[in-house]
Protein backbone atom coordinates (compact mmCIF):
# COMPACT_ATOMS: atom_id res chain seq x y z
CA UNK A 1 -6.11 -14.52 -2.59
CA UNK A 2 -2.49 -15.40 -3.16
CA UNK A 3 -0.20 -15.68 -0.22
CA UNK A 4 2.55 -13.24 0.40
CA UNK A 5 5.12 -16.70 -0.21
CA UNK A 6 4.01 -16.27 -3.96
CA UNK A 7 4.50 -12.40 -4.67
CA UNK A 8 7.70 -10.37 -4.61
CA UNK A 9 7.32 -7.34 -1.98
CA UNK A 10 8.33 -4.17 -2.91
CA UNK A 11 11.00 -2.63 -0.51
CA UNK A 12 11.77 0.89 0.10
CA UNK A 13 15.39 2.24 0.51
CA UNK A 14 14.02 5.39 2.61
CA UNK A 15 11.10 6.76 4.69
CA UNK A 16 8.50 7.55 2.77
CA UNK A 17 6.17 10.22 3.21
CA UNK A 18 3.50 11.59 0.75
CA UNK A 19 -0.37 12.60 0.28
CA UNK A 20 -2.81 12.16 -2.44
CA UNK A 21 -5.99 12.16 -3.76
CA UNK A 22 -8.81 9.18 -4.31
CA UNK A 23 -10.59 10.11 -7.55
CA UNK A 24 -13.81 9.08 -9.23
CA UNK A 25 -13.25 6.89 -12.54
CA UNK A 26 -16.40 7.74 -14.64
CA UNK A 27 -15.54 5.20 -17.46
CA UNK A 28 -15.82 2.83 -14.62
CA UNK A 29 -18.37 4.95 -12.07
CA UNK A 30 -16.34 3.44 -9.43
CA UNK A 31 -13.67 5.33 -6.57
CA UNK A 32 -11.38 3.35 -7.54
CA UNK A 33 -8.16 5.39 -8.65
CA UNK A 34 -5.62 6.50 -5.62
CA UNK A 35 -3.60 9.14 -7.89
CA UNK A 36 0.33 8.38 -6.19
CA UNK A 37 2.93 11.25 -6.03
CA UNK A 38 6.11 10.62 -7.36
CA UNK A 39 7.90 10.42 -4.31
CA UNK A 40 6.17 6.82 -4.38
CA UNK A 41 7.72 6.25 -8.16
CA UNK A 42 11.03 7.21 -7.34
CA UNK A 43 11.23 4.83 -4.90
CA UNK A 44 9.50 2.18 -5.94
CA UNK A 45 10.58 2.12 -10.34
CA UNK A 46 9.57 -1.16 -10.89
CA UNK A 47 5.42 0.31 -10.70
CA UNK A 48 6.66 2.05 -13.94
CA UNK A 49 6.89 -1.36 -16.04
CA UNK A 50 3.94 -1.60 -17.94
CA UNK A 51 4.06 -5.04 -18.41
CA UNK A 52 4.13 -6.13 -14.99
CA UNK A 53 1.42 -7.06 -12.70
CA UNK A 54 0.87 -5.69 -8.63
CA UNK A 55 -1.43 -6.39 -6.41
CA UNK A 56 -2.07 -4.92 -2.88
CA UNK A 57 -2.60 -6.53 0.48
CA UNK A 58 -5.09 -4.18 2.64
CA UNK A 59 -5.61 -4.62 6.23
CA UNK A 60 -8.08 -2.34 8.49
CA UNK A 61 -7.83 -3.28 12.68
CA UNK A 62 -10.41 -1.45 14.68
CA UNK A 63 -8.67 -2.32 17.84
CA UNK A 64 -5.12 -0.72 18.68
CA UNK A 65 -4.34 -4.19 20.29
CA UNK A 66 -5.19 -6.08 17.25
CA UNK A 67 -3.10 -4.01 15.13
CA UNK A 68 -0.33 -4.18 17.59
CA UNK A 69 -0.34 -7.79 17.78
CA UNK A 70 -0.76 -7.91 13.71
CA UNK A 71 2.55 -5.39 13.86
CA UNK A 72 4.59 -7.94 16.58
CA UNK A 73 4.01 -10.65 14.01
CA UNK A 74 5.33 -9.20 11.29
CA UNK A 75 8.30 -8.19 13.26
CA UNK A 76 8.94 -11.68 13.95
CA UNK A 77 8.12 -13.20 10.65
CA UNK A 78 10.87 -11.30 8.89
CA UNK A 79 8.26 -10.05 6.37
CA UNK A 80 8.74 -6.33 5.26
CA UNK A 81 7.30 -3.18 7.42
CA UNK A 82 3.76 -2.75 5.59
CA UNK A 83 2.83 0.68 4.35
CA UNK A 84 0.36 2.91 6.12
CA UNK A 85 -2.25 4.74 4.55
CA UNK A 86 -4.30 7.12 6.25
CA UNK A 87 -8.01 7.72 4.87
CA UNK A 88 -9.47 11.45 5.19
CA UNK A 89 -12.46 13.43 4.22
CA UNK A 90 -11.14 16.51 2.76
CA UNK A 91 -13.48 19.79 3.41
């Protein structure tokens, strides 16, 4: 996996806040879409260019404290607030 020193991270101007869906690909018969609203779009444009290539970093702490500590390093590295995503089972 590539190291953050060798991709550009995307940077929001504003708070963010939007929900979605995760959706079943049949041509692929995997769960592997995550449909983003446009909120997400308008603030990050540069997912629009179909030529270019992203990636995604994911993390998952099951301990508070790790994820605090993962948090305080970030903080001090300089490296951008990450973006939380919150996994539900809808009814």
């Amino acid at each position: 996996m590539a190291t953050t020193q060798t991709k550009k991270t995307l940077v929001p101007r504003t708070k963010i806040s939007s929900e979605g869906k995760v959706y079943y690909n049949e041509s692929f018969q995997a769960w592997n879409t995550l449909k983003l609203k446009k909120e997400l779009f308008a603030e990050f444009p540069q997912l629009m260019e179909k030529r270019s290539k992203f990636s995604y970093k994911l993390a998952y702490y099951r301990d508070p404290e790790k994820f605090l500590e993962e948090i305080k390093k970030l903080a001090k590295s300089g490296e951008v607030m990450p973006l939380l995503v919150w996994l539900f089972k809808d009814k």
